[in-house]
PDB file of N, CA and C in Angstrom:
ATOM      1  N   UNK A   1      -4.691  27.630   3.464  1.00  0.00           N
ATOM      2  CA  UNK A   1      -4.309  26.531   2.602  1.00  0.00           C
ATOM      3  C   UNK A   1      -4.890  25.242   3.161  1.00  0.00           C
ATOM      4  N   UNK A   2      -5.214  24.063   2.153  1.00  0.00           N
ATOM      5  CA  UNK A   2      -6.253  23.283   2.762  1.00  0.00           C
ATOM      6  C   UNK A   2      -5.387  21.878   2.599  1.00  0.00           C
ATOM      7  N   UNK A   3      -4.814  21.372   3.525  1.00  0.00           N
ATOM      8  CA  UNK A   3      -4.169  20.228   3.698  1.00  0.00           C
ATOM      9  C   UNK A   3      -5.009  18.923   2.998  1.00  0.00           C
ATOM     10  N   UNK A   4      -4.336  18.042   2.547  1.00  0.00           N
ATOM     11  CA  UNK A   4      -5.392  16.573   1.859  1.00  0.00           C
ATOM     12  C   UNK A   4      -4.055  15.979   2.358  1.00  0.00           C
ATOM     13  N   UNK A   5      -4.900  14.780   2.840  1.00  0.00           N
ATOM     14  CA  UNK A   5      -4.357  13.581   3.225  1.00  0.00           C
ATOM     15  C   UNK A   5      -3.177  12.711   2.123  1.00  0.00           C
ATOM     16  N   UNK A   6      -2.338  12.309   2.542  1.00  0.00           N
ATOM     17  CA  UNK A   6      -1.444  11.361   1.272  1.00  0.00           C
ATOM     18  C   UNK A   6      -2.022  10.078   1.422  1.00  0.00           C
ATOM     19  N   UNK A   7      -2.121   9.233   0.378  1.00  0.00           N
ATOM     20  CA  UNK A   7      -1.851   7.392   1.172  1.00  0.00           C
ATOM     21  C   UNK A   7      -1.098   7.173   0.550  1.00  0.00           C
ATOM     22  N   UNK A   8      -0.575   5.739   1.277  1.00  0.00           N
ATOM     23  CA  UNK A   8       0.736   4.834   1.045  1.00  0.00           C
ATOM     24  C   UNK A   8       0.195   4.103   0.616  1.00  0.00           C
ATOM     25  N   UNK A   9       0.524   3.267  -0.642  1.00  0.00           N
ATOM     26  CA  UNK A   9       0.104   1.619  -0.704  1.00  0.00           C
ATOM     27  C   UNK A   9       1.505   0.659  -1.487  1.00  0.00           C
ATOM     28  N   UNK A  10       1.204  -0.154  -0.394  1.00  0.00           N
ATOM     29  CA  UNK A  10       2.158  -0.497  -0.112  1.00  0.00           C
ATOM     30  C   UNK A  10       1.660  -2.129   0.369  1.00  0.00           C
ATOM     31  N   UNK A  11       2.866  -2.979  -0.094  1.00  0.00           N
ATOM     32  CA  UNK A  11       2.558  -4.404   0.336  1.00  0.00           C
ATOM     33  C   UNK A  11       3.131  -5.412   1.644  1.00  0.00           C
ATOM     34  N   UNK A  12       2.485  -6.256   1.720  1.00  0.00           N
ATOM     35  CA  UNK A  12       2.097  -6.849   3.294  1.00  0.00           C
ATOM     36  C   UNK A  12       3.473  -6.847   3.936  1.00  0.00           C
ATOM     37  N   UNK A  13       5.163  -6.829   2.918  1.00  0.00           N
ATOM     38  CA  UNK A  13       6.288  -6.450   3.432  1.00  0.00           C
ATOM     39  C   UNK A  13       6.764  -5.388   4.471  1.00  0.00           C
ATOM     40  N   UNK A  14       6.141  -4.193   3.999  1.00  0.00           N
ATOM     41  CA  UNK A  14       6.101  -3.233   4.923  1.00  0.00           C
ATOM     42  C   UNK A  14       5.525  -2.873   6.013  1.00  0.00           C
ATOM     43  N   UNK A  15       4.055  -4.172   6.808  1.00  0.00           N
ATOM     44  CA  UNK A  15       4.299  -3.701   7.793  1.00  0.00           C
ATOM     45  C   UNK A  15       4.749  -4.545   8.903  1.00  0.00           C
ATOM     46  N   UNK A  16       5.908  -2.957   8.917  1.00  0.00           N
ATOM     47  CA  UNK A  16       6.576  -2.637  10.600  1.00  0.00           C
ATOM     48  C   UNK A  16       5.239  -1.693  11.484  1.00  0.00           C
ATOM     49  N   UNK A  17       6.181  -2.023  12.309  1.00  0.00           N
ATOM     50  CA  UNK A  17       5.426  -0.671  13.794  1.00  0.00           C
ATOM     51  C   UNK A  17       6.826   0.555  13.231  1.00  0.00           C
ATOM     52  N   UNK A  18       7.610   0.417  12.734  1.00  0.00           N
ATOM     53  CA  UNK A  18       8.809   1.888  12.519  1.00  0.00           C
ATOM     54  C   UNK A  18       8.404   2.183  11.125  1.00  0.00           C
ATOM     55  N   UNK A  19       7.633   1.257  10.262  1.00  0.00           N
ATOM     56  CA  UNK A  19       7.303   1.938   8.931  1.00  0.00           C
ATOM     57  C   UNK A  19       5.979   3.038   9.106  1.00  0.00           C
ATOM     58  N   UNK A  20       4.912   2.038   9.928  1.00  0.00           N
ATOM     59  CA  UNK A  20       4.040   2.418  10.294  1.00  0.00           C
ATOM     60  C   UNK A  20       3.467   3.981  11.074  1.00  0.00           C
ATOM     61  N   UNK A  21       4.686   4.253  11.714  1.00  0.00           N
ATOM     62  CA  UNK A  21       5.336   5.149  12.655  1.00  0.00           C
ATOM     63  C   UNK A  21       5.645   6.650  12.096  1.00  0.00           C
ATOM     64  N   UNK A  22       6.142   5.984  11.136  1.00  0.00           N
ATOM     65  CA  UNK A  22       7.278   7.229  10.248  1.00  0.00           C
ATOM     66  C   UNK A  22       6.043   7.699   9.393  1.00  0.00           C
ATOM     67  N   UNK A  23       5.028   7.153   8.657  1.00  0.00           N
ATOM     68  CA  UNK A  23       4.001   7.326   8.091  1.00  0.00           C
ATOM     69  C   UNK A  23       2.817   8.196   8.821  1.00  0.00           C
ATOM     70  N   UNK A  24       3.123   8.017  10.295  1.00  0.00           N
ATOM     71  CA  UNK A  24       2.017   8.570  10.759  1.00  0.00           C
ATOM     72  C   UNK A  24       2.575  10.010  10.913  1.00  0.00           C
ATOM     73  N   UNK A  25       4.157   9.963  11.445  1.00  0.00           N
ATOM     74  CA  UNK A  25       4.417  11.538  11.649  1.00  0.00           C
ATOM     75  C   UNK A  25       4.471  12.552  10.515  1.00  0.00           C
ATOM     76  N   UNK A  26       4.378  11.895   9.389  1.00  0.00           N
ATOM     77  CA  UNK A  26       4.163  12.191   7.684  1.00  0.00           C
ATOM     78  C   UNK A  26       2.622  13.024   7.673  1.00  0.00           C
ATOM     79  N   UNK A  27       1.946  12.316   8.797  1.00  0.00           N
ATOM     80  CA  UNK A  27       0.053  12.050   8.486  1.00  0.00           C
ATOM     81  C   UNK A  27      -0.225  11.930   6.980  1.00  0.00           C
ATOM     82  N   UNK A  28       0.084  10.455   6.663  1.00  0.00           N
ATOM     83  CA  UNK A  28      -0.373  10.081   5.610  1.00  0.00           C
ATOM     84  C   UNK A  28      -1.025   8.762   5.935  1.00  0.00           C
ATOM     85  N   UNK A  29      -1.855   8.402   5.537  1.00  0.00           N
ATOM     86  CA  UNK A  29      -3.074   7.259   5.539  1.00  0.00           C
ATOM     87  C   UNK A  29      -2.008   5.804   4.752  1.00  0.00           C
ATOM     88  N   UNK A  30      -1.648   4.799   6.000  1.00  0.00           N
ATOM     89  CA  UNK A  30      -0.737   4.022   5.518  1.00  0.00           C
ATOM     90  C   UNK A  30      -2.179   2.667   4.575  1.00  0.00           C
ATOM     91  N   UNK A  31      -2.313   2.452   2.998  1.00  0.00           N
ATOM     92  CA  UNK A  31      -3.306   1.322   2.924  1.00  0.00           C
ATOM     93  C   UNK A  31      -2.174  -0.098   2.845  1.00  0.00           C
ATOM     94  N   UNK A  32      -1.519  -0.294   4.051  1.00  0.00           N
ATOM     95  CA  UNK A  32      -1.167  -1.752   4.256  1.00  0.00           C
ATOM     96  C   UNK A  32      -1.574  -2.681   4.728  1.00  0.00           C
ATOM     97  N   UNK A  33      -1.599  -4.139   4.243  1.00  0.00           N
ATOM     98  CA  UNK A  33      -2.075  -5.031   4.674  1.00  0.00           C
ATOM     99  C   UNK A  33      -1.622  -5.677   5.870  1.00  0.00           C
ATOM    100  N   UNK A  34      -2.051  -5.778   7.131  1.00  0.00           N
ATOM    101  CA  UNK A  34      -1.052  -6.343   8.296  1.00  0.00           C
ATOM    102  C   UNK A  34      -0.809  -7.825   7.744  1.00  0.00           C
ATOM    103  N   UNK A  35       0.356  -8.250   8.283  1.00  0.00           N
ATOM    104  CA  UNK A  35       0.949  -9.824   8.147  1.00  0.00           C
ATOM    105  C   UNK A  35       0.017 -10.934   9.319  1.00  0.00           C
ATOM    106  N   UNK A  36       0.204 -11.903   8.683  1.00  0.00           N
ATOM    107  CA  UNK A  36      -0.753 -12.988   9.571  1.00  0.00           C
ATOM    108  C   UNK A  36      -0.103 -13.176  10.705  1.00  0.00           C
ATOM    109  N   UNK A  37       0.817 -12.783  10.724  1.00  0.00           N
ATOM    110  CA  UNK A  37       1.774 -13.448  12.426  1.00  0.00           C
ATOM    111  C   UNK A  37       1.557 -11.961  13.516  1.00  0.00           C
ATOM    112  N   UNK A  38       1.082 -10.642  13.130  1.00  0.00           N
ATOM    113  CA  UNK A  38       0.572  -9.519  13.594  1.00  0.00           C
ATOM    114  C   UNK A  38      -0.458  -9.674  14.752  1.00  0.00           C
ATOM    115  N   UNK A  39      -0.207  -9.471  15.696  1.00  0.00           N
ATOM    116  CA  UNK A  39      -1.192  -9.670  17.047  1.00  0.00           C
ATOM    117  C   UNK A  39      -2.626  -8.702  16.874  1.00  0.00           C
ATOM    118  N   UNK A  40      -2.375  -7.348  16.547  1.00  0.00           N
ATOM    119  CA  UNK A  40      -3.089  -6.925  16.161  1.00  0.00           C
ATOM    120  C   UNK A  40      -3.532  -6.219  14.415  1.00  0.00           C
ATOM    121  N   UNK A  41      -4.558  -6.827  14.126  1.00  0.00           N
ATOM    122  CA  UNK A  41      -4.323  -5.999  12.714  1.00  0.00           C
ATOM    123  C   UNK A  41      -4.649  -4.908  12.526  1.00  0.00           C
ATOM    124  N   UNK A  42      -4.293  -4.408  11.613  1.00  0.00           N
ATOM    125  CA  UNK A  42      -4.569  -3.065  11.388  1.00  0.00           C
ATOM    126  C   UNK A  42      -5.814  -3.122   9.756  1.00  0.00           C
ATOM    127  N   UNK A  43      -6.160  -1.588  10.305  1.00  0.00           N
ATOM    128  CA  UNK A  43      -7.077  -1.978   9.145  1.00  0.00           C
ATOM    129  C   UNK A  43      -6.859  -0.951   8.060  1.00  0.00           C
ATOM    130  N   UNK A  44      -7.084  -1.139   6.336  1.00  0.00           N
ATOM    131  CA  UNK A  44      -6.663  -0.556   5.466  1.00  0.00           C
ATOM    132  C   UNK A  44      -7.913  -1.068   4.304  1.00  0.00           C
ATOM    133  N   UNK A  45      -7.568   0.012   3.262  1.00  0.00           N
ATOM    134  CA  UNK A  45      -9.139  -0.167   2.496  1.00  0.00           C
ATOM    135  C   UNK A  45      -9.156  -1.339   1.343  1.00  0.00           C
ATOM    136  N   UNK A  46      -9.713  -2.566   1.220  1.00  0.00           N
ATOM    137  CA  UNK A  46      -9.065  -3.402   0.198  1.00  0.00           C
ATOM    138  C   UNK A  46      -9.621  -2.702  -1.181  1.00  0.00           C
ATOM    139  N   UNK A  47     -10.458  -2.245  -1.470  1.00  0.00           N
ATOM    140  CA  UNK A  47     -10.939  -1.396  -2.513  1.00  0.00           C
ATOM    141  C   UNK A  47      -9.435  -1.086  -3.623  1.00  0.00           C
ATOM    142  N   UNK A  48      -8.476  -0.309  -2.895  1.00  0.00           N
ATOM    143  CA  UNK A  48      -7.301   0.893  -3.127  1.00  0.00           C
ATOM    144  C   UNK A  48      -6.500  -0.240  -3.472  1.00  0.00           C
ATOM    145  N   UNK A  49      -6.466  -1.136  -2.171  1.00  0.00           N
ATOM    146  CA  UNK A  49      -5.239  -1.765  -2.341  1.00  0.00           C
ATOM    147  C   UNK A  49      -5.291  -3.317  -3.426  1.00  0.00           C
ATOM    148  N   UNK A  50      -6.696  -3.849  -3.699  1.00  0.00           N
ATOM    149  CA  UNK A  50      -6.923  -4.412  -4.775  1.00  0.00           C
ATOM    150  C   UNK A  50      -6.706  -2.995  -6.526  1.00  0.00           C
ATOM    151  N   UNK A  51      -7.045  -2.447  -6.340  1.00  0.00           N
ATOM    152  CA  UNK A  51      -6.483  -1.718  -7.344  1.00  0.00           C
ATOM    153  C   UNK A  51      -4.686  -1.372  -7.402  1.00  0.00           C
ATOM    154  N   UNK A  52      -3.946  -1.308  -6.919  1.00  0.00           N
ATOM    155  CA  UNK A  52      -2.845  -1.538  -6.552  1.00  0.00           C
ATOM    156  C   UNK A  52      -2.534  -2.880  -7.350  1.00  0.00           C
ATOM    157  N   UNK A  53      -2.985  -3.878  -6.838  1.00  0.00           N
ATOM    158  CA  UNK A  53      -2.726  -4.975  -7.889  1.00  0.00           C
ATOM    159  C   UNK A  53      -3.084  -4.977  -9.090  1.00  0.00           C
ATOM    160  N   UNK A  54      -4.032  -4.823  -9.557  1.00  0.00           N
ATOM    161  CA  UNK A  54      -4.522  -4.657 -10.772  1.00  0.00           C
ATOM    162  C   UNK A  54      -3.664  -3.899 -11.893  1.00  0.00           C
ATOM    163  N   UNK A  55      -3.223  -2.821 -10.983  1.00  0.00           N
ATOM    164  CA  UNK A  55      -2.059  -1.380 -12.145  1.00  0.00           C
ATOM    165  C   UNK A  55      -0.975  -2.517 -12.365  1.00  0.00           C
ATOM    166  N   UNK A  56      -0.314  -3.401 -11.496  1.00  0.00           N
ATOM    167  CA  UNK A  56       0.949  -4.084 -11.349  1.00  0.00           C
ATOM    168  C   UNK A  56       0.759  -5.153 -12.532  1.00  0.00           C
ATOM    169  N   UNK A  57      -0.475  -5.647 -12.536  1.00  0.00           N
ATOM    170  CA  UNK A  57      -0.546  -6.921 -13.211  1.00  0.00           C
ATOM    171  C   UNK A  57      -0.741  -6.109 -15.034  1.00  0.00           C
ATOM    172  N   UNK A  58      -1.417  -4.831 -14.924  1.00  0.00           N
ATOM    173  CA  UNK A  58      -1.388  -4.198 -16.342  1.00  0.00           C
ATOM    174  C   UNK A  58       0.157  -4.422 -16.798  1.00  0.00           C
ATOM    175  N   UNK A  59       0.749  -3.736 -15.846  1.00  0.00           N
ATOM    176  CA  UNK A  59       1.966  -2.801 -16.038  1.00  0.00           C
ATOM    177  C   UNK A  59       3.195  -4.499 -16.956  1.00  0.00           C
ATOM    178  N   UNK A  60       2.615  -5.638 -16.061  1.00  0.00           N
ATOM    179  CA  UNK A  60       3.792  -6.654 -16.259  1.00  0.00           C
ATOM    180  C   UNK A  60       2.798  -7.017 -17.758  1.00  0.00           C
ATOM    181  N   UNK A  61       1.632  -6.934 -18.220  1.00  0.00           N
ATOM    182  CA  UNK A  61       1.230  -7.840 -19.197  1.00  0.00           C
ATOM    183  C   UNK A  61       1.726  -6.702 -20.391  1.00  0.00           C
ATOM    184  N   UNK A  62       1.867  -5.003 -20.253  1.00  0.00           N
ATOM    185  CA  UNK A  62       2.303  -4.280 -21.326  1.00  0.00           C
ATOM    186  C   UNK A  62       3.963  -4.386 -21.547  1.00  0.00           C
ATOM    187  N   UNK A  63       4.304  -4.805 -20.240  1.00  0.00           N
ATOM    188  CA  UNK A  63       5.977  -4.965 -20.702  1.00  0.00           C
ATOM    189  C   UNK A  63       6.145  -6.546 -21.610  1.00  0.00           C
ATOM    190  N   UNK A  64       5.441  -7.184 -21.424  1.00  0.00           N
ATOM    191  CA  UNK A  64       5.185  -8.639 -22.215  1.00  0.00           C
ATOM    192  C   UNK A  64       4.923  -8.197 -23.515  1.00  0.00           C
ATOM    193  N   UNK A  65       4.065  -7.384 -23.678  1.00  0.00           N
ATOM    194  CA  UNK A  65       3.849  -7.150 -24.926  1.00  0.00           C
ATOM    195  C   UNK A  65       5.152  -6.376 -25.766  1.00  0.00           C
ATOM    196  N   UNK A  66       5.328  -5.458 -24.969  1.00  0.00           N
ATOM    197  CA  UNK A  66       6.447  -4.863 -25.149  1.00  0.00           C
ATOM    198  C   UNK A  66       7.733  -5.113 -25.749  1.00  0.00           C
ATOM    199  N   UNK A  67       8.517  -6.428 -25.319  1.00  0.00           N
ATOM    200  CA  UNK A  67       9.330  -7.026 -25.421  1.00  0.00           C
ATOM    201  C   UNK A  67       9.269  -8.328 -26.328  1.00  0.00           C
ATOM    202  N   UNK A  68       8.353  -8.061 -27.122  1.00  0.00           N
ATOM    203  CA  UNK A  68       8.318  -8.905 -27.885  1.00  0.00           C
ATOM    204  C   UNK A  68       8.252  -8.747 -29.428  1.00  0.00           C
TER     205      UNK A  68
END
């Protein structure tokens, strides 16, 4: 059986070092953005995680439509 990787995406809230952590013993590919106050950053794909925004900003302009 042939294992595939998960990812997370997920926003600049979540990262911890215990979110971060729990994700790895998962082995899933965390795409979070580290926070500016982060000593070290971490790195994640902006590609994924600009698409991530994009679904969010659909998702709020069809409920606009939606509700009207």
């Amino acid at each position: 059986m042939k294992l595939t990787m998960k990812q997370v995406l997920a926003d600049g809230a979540y990262d911890t070092n215990a979110i971060r952590a729990l994700l790895d013993e998962q082995q899933t590919i965390s795409e979070i953005p580290s926070k500016k106050n982060r000593q070290e950053i971490q790195p994640y794909d902006r590609d994924i995680y600009r698409e991530r925004e994009w679904f969010f900003n659909k998702v709020k302009n069809y409920r606009r439509l939606a509700t009207r």
